[in-house]
C-alpha atoms as a PDB file:
ATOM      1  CA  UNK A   1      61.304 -26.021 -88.797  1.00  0.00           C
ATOM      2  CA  UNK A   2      57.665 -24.939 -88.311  1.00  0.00           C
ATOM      3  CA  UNK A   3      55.369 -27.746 -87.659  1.00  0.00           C
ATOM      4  CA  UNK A   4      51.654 -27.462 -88.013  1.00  0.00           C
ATOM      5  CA  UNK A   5      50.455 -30.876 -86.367  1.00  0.00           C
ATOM      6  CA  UNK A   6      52.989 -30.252 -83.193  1.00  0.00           C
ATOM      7  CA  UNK A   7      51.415 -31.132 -79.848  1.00  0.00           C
ATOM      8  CA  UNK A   8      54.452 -31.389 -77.605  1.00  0.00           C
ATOM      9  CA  UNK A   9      53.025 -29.878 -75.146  1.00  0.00           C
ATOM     10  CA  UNK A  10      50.073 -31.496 -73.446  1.00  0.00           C
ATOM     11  CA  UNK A  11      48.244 -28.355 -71.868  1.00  0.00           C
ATOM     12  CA  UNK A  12      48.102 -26.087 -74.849  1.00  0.00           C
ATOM     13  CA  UNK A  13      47.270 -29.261 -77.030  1.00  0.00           C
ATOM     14  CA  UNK A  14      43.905 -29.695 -74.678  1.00  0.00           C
ATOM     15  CA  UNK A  15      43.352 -26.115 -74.440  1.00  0.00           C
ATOM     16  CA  UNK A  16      43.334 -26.239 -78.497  1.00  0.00           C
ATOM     17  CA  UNK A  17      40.789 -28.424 -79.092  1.00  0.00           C
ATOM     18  CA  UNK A  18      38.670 -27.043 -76.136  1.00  0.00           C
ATOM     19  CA  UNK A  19      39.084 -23.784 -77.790  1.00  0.00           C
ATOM     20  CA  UNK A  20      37.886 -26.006 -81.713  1.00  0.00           C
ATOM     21  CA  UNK A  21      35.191 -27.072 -80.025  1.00  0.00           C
ATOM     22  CA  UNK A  22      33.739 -23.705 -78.720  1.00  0.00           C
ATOM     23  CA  UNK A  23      34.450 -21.571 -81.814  1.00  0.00           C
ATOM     24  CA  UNK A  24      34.402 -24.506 -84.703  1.00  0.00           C
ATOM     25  CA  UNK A  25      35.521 -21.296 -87.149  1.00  0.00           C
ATOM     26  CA  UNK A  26      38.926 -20.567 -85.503  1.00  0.00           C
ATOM     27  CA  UNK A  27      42.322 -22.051 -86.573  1.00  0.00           C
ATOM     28  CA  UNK A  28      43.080 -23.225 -82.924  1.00  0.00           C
ATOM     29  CA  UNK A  29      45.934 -24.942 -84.069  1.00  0.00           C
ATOM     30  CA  UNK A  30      50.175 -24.131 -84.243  1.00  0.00           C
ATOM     31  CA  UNK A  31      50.609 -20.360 -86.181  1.00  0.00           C
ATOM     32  CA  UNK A  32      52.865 -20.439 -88.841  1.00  0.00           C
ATOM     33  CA  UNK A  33      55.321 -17.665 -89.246  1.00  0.00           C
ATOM     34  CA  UNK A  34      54.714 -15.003 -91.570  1.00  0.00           C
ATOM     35  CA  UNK A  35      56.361 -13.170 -94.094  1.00  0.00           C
ATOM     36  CA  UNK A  36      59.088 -13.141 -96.421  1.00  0.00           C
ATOM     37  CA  UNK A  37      61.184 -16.266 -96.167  1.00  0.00           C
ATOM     38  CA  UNK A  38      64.572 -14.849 -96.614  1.00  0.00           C
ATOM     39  CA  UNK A  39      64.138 -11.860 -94.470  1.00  0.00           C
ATOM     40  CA  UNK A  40      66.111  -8.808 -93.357  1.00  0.00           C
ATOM     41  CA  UNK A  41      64.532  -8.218 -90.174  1.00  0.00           C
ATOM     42  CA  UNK A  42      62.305 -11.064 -87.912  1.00  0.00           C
ATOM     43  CA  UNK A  43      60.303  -9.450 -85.561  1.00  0.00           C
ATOM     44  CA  UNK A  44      59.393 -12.388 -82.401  1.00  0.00           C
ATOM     45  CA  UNK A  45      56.245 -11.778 -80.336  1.00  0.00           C
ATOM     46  CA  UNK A  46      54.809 -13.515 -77.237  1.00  0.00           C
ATOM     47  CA  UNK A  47      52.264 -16.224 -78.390  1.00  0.00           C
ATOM     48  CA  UNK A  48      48.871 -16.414 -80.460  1.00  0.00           C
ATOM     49  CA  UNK A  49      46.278 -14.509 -79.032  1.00  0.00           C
ATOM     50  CA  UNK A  50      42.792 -15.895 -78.943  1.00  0.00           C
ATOM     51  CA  UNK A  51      40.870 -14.084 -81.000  1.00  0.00           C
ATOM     52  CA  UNK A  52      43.678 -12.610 -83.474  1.00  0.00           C
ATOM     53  CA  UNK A  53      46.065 -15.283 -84.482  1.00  0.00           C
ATOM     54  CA  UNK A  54      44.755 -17.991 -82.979  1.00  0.00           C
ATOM     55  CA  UNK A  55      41.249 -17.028 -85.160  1.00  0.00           C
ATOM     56  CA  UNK A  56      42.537 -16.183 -88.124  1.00  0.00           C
ATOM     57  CA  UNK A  57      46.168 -18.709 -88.416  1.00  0.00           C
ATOM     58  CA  UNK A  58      48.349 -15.586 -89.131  1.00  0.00           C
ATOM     59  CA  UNK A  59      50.561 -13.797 -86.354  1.00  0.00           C
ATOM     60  CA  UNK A  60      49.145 -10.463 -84.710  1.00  0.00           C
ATOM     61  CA  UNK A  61      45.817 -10.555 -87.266  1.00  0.00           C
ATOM     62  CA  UNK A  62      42.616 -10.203 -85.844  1.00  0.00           C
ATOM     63  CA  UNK A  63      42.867  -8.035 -83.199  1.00  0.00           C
ATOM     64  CA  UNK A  64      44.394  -5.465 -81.277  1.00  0.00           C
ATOM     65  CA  UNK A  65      47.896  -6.008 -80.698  1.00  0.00           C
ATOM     66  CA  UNK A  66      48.518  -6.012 -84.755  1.00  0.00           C
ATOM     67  CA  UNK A  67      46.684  -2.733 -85.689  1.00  0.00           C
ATOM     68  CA  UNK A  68      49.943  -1.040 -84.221  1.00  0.00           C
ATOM     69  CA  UNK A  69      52.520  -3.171 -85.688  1.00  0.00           C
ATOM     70  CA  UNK A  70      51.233  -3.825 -89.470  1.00  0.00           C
ATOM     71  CA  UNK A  71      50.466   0.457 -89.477  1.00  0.00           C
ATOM     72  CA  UNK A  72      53.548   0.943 -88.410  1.00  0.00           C
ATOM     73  CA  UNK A  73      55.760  -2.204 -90.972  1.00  0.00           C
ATOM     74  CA  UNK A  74      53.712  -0.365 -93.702  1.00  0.00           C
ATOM     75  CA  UNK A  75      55.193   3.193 -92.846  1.00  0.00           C
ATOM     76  CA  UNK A  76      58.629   2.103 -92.996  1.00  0.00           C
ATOM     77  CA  UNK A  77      58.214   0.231 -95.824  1.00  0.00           C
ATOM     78  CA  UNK A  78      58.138  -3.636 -94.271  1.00  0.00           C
ATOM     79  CA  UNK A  79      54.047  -4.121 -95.521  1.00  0.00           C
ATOM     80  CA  UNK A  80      52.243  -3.868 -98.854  1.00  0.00           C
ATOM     81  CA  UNK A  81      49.536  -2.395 -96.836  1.00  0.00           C
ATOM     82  CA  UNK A  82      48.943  -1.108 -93.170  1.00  0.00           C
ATOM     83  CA  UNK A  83      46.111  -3.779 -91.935  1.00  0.00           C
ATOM     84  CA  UNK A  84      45.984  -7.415 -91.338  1.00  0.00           C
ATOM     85  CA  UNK A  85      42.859  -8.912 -91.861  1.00  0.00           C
ATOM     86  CA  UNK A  86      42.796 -12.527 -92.676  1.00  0.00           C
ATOM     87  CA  UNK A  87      44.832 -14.973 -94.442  1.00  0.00           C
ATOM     88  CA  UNK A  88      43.679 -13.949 -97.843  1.00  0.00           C
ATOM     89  CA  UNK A  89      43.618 -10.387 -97.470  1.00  0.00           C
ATOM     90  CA  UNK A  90      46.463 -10.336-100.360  1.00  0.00           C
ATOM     91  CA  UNK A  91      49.038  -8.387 -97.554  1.00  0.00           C
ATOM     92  CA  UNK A  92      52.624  -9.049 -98.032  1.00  0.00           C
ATOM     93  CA  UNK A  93      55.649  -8.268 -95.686  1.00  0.00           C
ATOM     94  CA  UNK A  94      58.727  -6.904 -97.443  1.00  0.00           C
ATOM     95  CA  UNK A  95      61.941  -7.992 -95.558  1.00  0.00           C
ATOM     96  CA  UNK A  96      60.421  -8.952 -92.808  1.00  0.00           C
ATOM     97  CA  UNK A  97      58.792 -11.890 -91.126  1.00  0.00           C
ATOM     98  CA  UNK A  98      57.038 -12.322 -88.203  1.00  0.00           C
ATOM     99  CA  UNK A  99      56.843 -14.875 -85.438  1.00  0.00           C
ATOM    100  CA  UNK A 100      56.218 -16.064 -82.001  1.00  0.00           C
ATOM    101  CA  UNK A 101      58.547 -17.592 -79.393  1.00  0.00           C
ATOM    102  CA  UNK A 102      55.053 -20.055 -78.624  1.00  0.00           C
ATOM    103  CA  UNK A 103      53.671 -21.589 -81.461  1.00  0.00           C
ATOM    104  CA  UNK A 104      49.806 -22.180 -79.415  1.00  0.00           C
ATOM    105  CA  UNK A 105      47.636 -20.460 -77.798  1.00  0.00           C
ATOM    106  CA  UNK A 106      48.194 -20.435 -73.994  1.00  0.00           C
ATOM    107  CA  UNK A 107      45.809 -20.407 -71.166  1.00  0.00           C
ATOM    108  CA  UNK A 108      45.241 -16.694 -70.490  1.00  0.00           C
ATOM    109  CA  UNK A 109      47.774 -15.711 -72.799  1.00  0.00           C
ATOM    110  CA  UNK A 110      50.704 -17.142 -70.552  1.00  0.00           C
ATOM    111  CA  UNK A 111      52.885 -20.083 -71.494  1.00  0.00           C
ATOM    112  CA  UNK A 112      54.400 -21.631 -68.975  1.00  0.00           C
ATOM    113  CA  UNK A 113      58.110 -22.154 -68.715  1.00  0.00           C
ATOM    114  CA  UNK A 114      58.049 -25.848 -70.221  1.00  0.00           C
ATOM    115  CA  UNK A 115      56.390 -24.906 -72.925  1.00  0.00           C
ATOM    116  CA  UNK A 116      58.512 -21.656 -73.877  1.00  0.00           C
ATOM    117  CA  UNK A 117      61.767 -24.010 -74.141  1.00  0.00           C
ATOM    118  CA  UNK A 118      60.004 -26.778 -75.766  1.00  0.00           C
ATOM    119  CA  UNK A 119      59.064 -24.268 -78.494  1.00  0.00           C
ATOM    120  CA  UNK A 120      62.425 -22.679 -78.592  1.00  0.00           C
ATOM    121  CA  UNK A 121      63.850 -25.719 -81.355  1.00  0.00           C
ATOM    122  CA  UNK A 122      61.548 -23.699 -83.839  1.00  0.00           C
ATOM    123  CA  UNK A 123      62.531 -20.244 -83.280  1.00  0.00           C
ATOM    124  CA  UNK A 124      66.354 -21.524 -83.119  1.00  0.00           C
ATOM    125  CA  UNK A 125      65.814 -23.246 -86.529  1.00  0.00           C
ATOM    126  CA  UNK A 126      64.487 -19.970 -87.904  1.00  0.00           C
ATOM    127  CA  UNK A 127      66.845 -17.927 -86.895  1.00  0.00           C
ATOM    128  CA  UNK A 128      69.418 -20.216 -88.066  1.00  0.00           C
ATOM    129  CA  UNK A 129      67.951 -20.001 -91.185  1.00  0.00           C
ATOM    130  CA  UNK A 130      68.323 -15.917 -91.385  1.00  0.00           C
ATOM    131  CA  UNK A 131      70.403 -14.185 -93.918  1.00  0.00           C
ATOM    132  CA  UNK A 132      73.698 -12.772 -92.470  1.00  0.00           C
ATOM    133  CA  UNK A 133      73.103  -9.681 -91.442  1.00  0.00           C
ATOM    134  CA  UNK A 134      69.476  -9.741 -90.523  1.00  0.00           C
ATOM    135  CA  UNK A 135      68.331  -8.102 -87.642  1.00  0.00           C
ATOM    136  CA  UNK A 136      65.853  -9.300 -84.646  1.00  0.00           C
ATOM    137  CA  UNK A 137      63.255  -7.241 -83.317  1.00  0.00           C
ATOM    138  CA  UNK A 138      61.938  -8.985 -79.789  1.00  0.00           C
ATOM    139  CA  UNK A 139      58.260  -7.798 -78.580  1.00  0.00           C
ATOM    140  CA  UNK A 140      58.534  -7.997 -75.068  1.00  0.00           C
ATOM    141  CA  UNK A 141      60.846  -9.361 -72.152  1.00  0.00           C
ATOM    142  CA  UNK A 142      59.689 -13.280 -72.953  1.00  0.00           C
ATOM    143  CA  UNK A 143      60.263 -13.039 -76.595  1.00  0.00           C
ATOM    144  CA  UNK A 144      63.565 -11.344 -75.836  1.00  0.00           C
ATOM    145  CA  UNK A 145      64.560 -13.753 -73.525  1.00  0.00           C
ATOM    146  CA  UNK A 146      63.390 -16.654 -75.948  1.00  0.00           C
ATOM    147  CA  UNK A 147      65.588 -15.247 -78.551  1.00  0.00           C
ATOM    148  CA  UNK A 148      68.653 -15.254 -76.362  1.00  0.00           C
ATOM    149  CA  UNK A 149      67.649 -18.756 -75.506  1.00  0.00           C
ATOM    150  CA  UNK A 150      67.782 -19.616 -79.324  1.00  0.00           C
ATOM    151  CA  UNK A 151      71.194 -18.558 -80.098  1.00  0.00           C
ATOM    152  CA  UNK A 152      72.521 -19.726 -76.652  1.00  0.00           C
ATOM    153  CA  UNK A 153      73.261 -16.725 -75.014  1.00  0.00           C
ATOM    154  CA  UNK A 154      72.798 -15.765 -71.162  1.00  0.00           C
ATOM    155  CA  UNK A 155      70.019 -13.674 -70.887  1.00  0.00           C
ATOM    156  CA  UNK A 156      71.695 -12.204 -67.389  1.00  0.00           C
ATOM    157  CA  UNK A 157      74.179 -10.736 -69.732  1.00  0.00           C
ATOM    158  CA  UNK A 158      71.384  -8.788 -72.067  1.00  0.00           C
ATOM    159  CA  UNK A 159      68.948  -7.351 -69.739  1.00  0.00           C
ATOM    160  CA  UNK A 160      65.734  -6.162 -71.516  1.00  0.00           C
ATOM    161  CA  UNK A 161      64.499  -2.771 -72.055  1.00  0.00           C
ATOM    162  CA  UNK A 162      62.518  -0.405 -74.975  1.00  0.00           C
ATOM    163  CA  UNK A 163      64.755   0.241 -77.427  1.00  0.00           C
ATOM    164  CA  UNK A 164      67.831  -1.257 -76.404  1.00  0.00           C
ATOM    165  CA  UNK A 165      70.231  -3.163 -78.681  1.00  0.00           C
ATOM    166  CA  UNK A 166      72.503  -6.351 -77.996  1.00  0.00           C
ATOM    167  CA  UNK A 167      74.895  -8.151 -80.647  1.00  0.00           C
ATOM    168  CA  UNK A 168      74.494 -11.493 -79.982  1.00  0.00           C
ATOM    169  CA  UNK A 169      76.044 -14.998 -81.931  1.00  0.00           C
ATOM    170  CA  UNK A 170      76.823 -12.292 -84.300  1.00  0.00           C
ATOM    171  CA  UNK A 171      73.815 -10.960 -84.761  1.00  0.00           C
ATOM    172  CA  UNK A 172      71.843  -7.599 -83.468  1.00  0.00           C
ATOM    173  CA  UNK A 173      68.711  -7.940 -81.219  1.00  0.00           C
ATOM    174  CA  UNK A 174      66.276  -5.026 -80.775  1.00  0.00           C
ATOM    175  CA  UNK A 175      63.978  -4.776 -77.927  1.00  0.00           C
ATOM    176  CA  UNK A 176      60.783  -3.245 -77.886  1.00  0.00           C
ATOM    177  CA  UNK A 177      57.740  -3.403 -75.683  1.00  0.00           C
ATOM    178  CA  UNK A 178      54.863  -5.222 -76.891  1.00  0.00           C
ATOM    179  CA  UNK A 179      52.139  -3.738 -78.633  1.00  0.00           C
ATOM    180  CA  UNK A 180      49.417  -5.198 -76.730  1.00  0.00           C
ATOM    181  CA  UNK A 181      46.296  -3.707 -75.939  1.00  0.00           C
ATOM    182  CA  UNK A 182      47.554  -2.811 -72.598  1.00  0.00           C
ATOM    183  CA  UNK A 183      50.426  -1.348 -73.182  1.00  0.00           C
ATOM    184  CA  UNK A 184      49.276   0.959 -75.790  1.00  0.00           C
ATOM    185  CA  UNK A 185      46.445   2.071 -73.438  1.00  0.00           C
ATOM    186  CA  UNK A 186      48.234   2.639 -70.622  1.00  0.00           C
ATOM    187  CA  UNK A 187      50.990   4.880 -72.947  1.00  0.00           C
ATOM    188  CA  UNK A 188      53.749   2.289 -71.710  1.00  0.00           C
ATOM    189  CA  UNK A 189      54.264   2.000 -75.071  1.00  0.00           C
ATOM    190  CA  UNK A 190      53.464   5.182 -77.896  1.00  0.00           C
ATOM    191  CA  UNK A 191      53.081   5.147 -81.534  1.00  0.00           C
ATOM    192  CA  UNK A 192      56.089   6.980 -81.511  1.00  0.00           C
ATOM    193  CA  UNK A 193      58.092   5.175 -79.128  1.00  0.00           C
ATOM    194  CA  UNK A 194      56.636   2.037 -81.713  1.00  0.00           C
ATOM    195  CA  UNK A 195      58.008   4.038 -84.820  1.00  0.00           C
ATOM    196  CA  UNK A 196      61.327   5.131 -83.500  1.00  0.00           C
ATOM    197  CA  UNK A 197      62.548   0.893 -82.923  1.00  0.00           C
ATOM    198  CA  UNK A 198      61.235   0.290 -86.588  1.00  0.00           C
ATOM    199  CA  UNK A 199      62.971   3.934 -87.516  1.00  0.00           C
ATOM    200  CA  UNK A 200      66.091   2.563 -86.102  1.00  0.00           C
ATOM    201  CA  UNK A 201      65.834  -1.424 -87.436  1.00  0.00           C
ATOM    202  CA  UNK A 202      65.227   0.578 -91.200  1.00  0.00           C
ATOM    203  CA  UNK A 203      68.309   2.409 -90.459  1.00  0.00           C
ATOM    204  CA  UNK A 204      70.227  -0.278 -89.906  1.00  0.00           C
ATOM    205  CA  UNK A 205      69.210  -2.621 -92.386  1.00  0.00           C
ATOM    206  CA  UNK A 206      70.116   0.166 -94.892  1.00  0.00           C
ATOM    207  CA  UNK A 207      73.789   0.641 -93.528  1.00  0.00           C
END
């Protein structure tokens, strides 16, 4: 599944230990998924980002794109706590674990399309591994697309869009926009637009 000394792909691999070398502190290596390893719900973001994950080896820690997302797993019950500091910090997801559909860090935060298949093995293999019945929550039109690549679907069949909901190879996907920095300052996407796709994954992970 996950593998921590990957360097399939010769750009981000370079870009990784460029990034070492300038901050020797960071992780700048492949982020593990995080979270419970038998999970109910998987939520799938974009990629690292360079001074969250790819600083502090855990998905969406570190800077601003998780202070929406772990507030908002902690209010419906998915987090022990609502921050995500570091590593250590003691937090634990509840049914739930997150991922990426790029392992690395990319060049301005954009993979290329190489390197978003030759990542995809991973996220099949974890999905694969999902209990029956667990639901997919995809950040974003890449991650939703990388998901459909995963469990061989045609993404012309399952357009993206906030809050919309496809079965696919028997499963449910969710869609939600990212929770970057941009998006939540420009009001593309709202706390409560954020808490009504986790409102609706709790619902149906009850049913």
């Amino acid at each position: 599944m996950f593998d921590p000394a990957c360097s399939a792909c010769s750009r981000l691999s370079a870009f990784l230990a460029q990034v070492q070398a300038d901050n020797p502190g960071y992780h700048a290596a492949p982020v593990a998924p995080f979270g419970d390893p038998n999970p109910r719900l998987l939520i799938v973001g974009l990629a690292p980002g360079m001074h969250g994950a790819n600083r502090t080896g855990r998905p969406f820690t570190g800077d601003h794109a998780g202070i929406l997302l772990y507030a908002t797993l902690h209010e419906f019950g998915f987090a022990s706590g609502p921050e995500s500091v570091s590593r250590d910090d003691g937090l634990r997801l509840i049914d739930c674990r997150i991922t990426n559909a790029v392992k690395c860090l990319p060049p301005q935060n954009k993979p290329n399309g190489d390197e978003i298949r030759r990542c995809n093995g991973f996220l099949a293999a974890e999905i694969k591994a999902l209990p029956a019945g667990a639901l997919i929550l995809a950040l974003g039109s890449i991650a939703h697309n990388a998901v459909l690549r995963a469990v061989g679907e045609r993404a012309s069949l399952h357009s993206f869009g906030h809050g919309r909901e496809h079965p696919v190879a028997g499963r449910l996907l969710l869609d939600s926009y990212h929770c970057s920095r941009y998006n939540t300052q420009t009001r593309r996407l709202t706390p409560e637009m954020f808490r009504a796709v986790f409102a609706r994954a709790r619902a149906l992970i009850k049913m």
